[in-house]
C-alpha atoms as a PDB file:
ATOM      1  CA  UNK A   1     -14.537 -18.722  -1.142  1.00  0.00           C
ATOM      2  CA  UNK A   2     -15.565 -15.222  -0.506  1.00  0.00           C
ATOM      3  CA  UNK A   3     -16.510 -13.314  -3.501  1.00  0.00           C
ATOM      4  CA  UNK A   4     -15.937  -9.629  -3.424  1.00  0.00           C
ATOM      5  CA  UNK A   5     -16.532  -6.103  -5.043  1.00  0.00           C
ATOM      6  CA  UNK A   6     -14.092  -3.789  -4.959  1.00  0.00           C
ATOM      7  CA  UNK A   7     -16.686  -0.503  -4.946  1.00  0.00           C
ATOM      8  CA  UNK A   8     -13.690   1.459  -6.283  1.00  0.00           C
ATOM      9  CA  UNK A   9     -15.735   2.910  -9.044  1.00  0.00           C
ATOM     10  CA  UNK A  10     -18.786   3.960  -7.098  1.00  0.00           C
ATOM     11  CA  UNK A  11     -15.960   5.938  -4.829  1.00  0.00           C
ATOM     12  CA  UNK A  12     -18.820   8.993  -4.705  1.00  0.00           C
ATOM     13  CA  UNK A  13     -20.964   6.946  -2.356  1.00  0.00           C
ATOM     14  CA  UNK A  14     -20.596   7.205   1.316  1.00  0.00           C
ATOM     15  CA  UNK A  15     -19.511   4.054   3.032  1.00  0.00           C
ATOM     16  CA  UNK A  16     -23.111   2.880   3.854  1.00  0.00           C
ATOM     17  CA  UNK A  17     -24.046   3.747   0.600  1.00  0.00           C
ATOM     18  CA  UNK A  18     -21.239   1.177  -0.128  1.00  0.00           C
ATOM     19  CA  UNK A  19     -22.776  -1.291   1.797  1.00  0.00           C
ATOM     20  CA  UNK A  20     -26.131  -1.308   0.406  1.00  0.00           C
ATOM     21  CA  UNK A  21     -24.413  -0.626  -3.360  1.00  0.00           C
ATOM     22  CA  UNK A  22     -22.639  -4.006  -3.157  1.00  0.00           C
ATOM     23  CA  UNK A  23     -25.563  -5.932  -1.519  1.00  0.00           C
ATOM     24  CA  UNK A  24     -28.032  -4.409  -4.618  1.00  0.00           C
ATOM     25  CA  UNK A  25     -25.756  -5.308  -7.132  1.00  0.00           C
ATOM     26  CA  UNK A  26     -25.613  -9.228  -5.928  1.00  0.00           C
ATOM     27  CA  UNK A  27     -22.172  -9.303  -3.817  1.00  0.00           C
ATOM     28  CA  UNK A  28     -22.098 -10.476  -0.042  1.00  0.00           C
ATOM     29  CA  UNK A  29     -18.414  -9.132   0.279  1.00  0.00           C
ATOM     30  CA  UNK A  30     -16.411  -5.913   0.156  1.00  0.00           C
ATOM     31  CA  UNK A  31     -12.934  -5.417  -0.746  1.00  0.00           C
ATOM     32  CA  UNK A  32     -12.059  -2.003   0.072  1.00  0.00           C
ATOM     33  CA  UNK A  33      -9.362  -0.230  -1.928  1.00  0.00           C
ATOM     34  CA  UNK A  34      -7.706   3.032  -0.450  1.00  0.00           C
ATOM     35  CA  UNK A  35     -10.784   5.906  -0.471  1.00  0.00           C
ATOM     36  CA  UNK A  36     -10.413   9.544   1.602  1.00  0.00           C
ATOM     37  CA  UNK A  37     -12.813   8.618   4.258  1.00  0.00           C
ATOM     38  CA  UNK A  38     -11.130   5.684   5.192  1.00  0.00           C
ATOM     39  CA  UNK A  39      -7.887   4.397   4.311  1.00  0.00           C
ATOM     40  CA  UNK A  40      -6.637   7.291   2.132  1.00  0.00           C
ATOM     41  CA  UNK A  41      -3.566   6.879   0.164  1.00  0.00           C
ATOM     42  CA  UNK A  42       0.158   7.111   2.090  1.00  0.00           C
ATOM     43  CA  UNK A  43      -1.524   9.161   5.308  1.00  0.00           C
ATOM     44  CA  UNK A  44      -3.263   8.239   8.758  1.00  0.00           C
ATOM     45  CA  UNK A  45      -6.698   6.894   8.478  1.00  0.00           C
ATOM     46  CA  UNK A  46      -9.684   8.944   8.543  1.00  0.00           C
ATOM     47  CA  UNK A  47     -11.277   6.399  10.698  1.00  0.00           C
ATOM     48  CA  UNK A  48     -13.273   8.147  13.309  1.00  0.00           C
ATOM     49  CA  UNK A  49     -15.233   6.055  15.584  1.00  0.00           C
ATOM     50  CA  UNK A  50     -18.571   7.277  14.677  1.00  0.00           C
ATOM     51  CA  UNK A  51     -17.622   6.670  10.995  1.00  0.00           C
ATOM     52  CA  UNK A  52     -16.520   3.326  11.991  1.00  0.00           C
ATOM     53  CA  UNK A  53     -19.850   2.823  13.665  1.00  0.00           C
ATOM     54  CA  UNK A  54     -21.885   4.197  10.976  1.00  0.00           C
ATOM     55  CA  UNK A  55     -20.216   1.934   8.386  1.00  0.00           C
ATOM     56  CA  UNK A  56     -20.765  -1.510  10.066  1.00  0.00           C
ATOM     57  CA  UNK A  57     -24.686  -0.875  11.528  1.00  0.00           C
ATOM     58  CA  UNK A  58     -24.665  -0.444   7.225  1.00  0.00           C
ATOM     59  CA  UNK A  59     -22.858  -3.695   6.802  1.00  0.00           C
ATOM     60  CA  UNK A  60     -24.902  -5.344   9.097  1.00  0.00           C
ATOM     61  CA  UNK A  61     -27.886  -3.877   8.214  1.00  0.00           C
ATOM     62  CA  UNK A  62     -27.368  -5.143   4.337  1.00  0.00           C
ATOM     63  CA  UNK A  63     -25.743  -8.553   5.134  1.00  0.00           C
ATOM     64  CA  UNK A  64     -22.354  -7.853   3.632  1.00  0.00           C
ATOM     65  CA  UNK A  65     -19.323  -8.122   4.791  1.00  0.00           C
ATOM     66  CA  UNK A  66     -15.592  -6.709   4.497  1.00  0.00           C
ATOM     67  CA  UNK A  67     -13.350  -9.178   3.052  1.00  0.00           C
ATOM     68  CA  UNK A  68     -10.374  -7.404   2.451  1.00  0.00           C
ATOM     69  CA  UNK A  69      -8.985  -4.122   3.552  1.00  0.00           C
ATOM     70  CA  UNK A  70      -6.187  -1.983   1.673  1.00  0.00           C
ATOM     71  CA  UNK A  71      -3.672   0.409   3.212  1.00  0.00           C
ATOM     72  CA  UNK A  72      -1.186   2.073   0.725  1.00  0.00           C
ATOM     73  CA  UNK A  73       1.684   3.465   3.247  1.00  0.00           C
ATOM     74  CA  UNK A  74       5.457   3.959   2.120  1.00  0.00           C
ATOM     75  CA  UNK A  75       6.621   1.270   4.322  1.00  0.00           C
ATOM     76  CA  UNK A  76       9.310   0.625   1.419  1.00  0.00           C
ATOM     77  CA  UNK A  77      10.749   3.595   1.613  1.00  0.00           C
ATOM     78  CA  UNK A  78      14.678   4.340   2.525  1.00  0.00           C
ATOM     79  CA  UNK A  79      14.189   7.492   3.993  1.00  0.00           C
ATOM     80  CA  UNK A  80      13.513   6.605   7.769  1.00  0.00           C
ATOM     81  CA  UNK A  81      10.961   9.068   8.006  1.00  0.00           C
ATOM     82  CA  UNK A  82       8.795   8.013   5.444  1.00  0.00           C
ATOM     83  CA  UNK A  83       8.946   4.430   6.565  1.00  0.00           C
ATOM     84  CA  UNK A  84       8.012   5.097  10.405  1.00  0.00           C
ATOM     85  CA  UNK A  85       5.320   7.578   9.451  1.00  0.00           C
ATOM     86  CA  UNK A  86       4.406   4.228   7.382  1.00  0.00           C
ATOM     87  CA  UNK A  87       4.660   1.958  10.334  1.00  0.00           C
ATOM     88  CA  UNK A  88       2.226   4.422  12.576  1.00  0.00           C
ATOM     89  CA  UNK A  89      -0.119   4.400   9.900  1.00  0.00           C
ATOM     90  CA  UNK A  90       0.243   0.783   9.730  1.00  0.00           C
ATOM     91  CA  UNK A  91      -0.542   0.301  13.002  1.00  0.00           C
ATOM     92  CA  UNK A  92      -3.788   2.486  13.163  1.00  0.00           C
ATOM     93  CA  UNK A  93      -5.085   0.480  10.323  1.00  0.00           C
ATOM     94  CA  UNK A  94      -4.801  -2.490  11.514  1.00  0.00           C
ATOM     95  CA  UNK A  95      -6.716  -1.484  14.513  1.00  0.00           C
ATOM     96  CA  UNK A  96      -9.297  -0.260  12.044  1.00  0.00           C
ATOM     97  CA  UNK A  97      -9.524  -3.576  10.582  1.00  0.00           C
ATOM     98  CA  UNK A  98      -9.881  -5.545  13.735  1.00  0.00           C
ATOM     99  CA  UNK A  99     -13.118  -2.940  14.795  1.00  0.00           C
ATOM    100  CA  UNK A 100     -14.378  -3.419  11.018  1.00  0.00           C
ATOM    101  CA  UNK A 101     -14.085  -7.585  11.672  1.00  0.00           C
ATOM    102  CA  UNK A 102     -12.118  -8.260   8.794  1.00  0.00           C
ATOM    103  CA  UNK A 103      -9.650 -10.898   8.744  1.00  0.00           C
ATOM    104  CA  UNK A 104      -7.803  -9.873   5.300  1.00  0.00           C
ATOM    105  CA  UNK A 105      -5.363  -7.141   4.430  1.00  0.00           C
ATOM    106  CA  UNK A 106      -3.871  -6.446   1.272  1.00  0.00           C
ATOM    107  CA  UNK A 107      -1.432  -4.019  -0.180  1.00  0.00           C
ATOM    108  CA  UNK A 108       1.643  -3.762  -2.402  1.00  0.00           C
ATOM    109  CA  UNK A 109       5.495  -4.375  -2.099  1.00  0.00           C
ATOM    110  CA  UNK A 110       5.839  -0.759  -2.407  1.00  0.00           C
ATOM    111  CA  UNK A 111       7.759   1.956  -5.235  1.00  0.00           C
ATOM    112  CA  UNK A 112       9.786   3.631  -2.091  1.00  0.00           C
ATOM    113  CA  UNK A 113       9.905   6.868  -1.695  1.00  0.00           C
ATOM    114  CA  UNK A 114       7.305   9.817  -2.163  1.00  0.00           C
ATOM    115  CA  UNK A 115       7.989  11.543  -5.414  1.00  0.00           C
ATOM    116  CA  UNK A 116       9.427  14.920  -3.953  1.00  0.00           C
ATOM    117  CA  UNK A 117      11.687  13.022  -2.274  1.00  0.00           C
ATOM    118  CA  UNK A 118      12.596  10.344  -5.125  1.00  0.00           C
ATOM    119  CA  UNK A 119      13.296  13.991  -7.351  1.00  0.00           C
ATOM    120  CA  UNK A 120      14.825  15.935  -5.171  1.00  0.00           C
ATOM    121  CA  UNK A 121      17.916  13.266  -4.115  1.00  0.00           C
ATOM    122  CA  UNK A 122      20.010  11.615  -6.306  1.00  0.00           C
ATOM    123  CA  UNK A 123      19.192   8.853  -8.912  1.00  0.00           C
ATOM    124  CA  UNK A 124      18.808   5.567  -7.805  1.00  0.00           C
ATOM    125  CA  UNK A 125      17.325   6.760  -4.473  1.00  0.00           C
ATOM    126  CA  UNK A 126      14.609   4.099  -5.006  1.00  0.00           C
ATOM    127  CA  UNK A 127      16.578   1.119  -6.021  1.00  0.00           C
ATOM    128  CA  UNK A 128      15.069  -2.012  -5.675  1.00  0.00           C
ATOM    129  CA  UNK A 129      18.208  -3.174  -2.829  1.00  0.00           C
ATOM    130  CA  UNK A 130      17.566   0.093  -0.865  1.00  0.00           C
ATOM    131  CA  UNK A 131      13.583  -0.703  -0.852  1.00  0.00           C
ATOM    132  CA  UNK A 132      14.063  -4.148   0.109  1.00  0.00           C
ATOM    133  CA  UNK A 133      15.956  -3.289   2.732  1.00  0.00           C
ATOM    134  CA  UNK A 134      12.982  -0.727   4.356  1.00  0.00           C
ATOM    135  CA  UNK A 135      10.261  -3.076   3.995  1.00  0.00           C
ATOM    136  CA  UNK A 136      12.654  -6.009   5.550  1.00  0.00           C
ATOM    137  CA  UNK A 137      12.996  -3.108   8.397  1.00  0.00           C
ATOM    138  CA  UNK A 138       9.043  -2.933   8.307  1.00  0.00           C
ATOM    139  CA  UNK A 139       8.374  -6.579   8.568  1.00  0.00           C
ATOM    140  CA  UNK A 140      10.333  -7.046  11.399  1.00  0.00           C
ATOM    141  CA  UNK A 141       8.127  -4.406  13.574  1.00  0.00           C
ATOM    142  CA  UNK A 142       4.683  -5.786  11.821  1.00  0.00           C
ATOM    143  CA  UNK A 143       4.860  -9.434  11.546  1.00  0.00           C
ATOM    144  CA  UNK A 144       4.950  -9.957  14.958  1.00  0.00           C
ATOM    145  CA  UNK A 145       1.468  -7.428  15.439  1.00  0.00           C
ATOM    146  CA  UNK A 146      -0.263  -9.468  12.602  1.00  0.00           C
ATOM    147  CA  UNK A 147       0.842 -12.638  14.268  1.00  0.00           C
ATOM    148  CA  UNK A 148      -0.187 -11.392  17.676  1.00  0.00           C
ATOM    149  CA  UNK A 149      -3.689 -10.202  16.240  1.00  0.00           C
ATOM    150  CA  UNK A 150      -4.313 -13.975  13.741  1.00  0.00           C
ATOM    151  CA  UNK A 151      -4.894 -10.904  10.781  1.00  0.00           C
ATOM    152  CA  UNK A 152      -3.484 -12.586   7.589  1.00  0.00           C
ATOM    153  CA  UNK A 153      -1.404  -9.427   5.498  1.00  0.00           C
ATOM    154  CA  UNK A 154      -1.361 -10.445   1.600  1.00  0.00           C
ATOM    155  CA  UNK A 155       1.153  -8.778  -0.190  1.00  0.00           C
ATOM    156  CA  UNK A 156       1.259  -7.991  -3.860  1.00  0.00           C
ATOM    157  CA  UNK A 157       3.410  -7.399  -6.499  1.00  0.00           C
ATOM    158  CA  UNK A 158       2.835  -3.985  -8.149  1.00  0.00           C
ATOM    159  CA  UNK A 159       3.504  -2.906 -11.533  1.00  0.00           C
ATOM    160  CA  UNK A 160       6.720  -0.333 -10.879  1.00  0.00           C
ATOM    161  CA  UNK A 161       7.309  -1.780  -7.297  1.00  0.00           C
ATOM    162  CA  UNK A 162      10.831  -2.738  -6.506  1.00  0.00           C
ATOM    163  CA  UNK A 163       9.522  -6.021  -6.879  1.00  0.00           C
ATOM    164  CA  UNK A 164       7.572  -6.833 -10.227  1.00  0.00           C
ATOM    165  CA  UNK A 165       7.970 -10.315 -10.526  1.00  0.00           C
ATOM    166  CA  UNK A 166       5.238 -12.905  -9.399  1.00  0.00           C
ATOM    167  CA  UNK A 167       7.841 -15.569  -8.393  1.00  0.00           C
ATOM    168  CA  UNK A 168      11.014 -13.305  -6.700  1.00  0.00           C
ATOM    169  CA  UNK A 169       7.612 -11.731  -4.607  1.00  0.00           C
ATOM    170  CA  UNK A 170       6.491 -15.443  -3.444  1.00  0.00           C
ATOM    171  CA  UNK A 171      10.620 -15.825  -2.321  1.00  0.00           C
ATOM    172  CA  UNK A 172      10.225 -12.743  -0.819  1.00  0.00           C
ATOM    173  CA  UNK A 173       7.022 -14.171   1.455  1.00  0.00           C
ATOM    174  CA  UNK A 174       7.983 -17.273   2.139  1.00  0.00           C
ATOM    175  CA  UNK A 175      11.364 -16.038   3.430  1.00  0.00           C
ATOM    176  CA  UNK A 176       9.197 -13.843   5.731  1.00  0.00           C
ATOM    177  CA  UNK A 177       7.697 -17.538   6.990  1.00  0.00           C
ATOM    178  CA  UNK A 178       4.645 -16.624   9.026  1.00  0.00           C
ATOM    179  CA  UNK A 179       1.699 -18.174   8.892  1.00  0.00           C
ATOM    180  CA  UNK A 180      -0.150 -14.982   8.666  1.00  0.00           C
ATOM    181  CA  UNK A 181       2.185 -13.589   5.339  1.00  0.00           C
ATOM    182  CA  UNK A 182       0.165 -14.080   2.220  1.00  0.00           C
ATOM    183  CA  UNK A 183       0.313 -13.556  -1.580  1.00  0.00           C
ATOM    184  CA  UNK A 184      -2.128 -11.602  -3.629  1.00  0.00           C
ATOM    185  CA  UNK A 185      -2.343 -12.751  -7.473  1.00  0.00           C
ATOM    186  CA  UNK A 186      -3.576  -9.824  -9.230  1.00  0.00           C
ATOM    187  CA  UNK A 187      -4.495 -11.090 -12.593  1.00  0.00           C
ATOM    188  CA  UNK A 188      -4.415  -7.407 -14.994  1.00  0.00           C
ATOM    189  CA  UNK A 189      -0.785  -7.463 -13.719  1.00  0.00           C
ATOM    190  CA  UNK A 190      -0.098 -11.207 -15.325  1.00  0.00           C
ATOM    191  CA  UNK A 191       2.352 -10.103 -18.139  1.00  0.00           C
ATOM    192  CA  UNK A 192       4.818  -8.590 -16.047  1.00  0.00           C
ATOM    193  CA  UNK A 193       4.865 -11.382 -13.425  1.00  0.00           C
ATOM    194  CA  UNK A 194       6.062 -13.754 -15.750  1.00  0.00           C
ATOM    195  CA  UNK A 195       5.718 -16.400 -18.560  1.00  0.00           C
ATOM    196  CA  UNK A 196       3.248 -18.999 -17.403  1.00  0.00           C
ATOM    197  CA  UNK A 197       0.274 -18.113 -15.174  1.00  0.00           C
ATOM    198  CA  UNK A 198      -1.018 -21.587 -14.399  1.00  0.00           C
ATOM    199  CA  UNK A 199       2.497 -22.657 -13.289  1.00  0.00           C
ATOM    200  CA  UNK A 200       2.577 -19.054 -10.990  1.00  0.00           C
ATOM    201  CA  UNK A 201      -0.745 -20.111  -9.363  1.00  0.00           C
ATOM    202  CA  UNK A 202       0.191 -23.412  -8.820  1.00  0.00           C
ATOM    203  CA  UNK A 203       3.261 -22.715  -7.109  1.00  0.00           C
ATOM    204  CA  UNK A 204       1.931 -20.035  -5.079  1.00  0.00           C
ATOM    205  CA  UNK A 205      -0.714 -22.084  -3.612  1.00  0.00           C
ATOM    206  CA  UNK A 206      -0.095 -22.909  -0.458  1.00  0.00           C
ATOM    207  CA  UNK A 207       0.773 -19.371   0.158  1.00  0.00           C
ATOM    208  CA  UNK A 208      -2.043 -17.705  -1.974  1.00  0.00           C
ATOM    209  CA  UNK A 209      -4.958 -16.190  -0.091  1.00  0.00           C
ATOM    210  CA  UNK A 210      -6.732 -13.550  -2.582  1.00  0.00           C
ATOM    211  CA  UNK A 211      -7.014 -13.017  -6.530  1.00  0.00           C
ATOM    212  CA  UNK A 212      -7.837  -9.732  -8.163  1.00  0.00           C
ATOM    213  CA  UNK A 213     -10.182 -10.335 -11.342  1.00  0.00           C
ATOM    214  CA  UNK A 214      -9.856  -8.282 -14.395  1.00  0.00           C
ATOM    215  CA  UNK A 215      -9.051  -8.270 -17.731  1.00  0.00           C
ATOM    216  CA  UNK A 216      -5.625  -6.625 -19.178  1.00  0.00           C
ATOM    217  CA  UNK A 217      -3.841  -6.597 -22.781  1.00  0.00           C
ATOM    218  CA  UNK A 218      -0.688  -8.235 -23.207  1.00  0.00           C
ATOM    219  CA  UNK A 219       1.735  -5.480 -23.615  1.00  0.00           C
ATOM    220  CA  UNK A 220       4.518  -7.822 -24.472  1.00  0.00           C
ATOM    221  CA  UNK A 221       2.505  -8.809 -27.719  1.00  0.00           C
ATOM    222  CA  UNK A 222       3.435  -8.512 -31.450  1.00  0.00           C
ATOM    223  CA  UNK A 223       6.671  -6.487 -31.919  1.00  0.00           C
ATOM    224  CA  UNK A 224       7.550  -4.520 -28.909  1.00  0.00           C
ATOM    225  CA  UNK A 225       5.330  -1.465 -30.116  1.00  0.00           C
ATOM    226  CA  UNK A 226       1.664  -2.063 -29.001  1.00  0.00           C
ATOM    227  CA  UNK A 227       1.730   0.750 -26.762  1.00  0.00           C
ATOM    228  CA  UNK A 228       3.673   3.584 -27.995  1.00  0.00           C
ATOM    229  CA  UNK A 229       5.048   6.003 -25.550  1.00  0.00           C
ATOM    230  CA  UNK A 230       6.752   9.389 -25.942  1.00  0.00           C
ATOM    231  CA  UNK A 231       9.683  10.024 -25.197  1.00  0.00           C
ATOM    232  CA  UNK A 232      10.751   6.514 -26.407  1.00  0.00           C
ATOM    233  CA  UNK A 233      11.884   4.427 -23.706  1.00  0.00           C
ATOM    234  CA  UNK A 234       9.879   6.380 -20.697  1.00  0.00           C
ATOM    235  CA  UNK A 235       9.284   4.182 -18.164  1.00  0.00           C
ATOM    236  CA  UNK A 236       5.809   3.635 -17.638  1.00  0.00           C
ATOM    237  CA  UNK A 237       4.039   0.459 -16.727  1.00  0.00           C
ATOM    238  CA  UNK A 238       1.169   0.021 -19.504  1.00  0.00           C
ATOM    239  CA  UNK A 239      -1.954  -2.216 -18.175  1.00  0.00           C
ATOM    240  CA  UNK A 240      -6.026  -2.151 -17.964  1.00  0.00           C
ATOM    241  CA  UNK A 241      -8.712  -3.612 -15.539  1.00  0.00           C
ATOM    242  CA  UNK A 242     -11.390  -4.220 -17.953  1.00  0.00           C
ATOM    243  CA  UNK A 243     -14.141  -6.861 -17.391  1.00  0.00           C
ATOM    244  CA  UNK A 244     -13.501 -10.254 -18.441  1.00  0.00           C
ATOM    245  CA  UNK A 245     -13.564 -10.930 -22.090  1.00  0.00           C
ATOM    246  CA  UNK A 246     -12.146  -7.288 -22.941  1.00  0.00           C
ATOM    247  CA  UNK A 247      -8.332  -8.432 -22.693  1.00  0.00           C
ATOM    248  CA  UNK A 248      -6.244 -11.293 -23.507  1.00  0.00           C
ATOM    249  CA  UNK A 249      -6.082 -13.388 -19.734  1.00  0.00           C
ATOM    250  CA  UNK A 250      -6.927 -16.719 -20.915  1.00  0.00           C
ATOM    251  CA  UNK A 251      -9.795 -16.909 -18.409  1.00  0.00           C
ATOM    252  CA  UNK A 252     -10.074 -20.794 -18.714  1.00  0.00           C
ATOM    253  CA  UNK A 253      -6.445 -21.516 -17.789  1.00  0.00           C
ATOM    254  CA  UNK A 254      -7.130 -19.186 -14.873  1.00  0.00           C
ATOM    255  CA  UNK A 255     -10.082 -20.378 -13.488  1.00  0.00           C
ATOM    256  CA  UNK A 256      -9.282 -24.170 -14.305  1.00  0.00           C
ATOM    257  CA  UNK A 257      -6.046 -23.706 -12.254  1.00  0.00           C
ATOM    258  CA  UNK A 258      -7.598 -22.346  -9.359  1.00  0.00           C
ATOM    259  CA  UNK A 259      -9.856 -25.050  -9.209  1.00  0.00           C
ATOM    260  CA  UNK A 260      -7.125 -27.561  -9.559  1.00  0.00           C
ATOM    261  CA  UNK A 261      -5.217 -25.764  -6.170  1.00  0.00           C
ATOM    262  CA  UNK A 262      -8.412 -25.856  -4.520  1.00  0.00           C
ATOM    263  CA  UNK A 263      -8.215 -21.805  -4.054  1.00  0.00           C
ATOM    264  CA  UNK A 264     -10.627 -20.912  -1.163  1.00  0.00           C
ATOM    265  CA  UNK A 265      -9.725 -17.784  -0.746  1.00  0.00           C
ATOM    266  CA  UNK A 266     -10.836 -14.465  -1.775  1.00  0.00           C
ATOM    267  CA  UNK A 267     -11.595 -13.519  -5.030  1.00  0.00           C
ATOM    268  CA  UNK A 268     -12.380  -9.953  -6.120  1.00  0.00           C
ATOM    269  CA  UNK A 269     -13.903  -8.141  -8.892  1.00  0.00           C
ATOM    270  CA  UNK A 270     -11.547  -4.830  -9.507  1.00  0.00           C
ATOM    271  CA  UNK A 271     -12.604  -3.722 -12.647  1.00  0.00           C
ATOM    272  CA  UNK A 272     -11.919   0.409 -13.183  1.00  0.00           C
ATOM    273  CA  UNK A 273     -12.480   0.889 -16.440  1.00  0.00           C
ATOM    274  CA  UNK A 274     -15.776   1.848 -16.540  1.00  0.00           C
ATOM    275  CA  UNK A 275     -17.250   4.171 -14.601  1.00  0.00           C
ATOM    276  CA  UNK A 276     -20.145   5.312 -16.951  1.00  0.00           C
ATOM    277  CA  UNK A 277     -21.512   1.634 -16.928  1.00  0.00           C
ATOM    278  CA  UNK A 278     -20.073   0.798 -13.248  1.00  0.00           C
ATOM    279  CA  UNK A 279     -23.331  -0.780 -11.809  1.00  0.00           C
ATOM    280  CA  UNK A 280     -23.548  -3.089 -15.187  1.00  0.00           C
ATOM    281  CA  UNK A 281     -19.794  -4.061 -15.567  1.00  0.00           C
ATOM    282  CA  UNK A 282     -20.072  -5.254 -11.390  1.00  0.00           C
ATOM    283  CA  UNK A 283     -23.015  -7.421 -12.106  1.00  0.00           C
ATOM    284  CA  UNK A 284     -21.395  -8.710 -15.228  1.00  0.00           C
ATOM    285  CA  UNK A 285     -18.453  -9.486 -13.229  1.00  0.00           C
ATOM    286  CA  UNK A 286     -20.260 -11.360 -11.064  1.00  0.00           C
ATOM    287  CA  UNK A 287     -21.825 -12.809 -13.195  1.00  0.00           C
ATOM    288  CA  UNK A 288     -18.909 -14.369 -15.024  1.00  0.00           C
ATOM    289  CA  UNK A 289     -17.118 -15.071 -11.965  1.00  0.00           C
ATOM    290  CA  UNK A 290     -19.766 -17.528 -10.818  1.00  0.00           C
ATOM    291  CA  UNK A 291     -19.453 -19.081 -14.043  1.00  0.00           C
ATOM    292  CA  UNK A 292     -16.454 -19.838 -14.874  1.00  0.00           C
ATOM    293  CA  UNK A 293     -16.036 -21.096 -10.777  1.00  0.00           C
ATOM    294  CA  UNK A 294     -19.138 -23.481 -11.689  1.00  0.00           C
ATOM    295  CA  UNK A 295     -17.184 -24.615 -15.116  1.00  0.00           C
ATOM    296  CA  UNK A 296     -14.328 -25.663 -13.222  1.00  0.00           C
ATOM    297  CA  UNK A 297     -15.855 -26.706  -9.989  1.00  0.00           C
ATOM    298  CA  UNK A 298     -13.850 -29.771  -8.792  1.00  0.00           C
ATOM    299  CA  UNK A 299     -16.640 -32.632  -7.557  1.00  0.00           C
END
């Protein structure tokens, strides 16, 4: 199992100040989320060679390693443009990830279109049959490159993708049926997958190749009106990365199940909700990690 930091909230740093960061604060891995000198959000990578070089003497240089790698490109999107600008983007990071030597991307089903676009056409423009359909379009240019390449892609659900729920995503992936199509279980999104997360995890496990670690609230809870939201009935999608303990994710059930599927995975700390303490809520998460892994450890 690969343990990993996602640096997220030490974002200021340069990327080899990333790499020593996450070696200092215990961690042998990396999971990179979307940052401006990378991977930015929906555009092509700021990859430069010399960046790229720069960035793995660090890794090197501090013994850690990228586990994961996250575009964010709108390869869900039903306007053709979007989703082809998508697929080159797609294509350069991958490229990026093979020079980098990771094995592991990860990104998200997708909410469609760019918000212009979604406000300036007609509502509905981003129903869930309409995304479905562009990412189906996507998969059928990318599978083959991630096939071609032996990179593993695991996909999550997203709070406010077209696809929300934990067990219509894993359909979704193993209809895809490559080898190299994951799952990501991202575990402050829980209460909107569904009911039951041991019986999620467990049927996910053949397919399940990386876990997100943070706390959330149940927004569900009590009568309907934890979170209050004005106007009523806005659609927002309510939930926190906190470190473990902070939340209501019964962290036993969790870690006792993915002993009991033999996860080997990765598993990453994403915590974002403190910045002011960032170096102490990593450590922590560590930490915690380790210990609830050794609770659980099967023989």
């Amino acid at each position: 199992m690969k343990i990993a930091l996602d640096p997220y909230m030490h974002r200021h740093l340069s990327l080899p100040e990333i790499a020593r960061k996450t070696a200092d604060l215990g961690y042998r891995y990396i999971e990179l989320s979307p940052r401006c000198d990378l991977l930015d959000w929906w555009v092509m990578p700021r990859a430069y060679p010399e960046r790229i070089t720069e960035f793995k003497r660090a890794m090197k240089e501090n013994s850690v390693e990228l586990a994961t790698l996250q575009p964010m490109y709108r390869w869900s999107s039903p306007f053709e443009d979007e989703r082809q600008a998508a697929i080159r983007y797609w294509k350069k990071a991958i490229e990026v990830s093979l020079e980098l030597g990771c094995d592991t991307m990860i990104s998200e089903f997708g909410r469609g279109a760019s918000p212009d676009r979604t406000q300036n056409h007609a509502p509905g423009v981003n129903n869930p049959e309409l995304c479905e359909a562009a990412f189906w379009r996507s998969m059928d240019e990318l599978v083959p490159i991630f096939e071609r390449e032996k990179l593993v892609l695991s996909i999550e659900p997203h709070p406010e993708d077209w696809i929300e729920d934990f067990n219509q995503a894993l359909d979704i992936v193993r209809m895809i049926g490559s080898p190299q199509i994951k799952i990501s279980y991202i575990s402050p999104h829980t209460f909107y997958y569904g009911e039951d997360m041991a019986a999620m995890l467990r049927r996910a496990a053949p397919w399940l190749a990386h876990v997100r670690v943070a706390d959330t609230f149940n927004h569900k809870a009590s009568s309907g009106l934890r979170y209050i939201v004005n106007p009523p009935g806005a659609q927002v999608r309510v939930h926190q990365h906190l470190d473990i303990g902070q939340g209501e994710i019964d962290w036993d059930v969790f870690f006792n199940t993915l002993a009991e599927i033999g996860f080997d995975g990765v598993l990453s700390s994403c915590v974002f909700a403190w910045e002011e303490r960032a170096d102490e809520s990593s450590k922590f998460m560590l930490s915690e990690m380790q210990r609830y892994l050794d609770k659980y450890r099967r023989g």
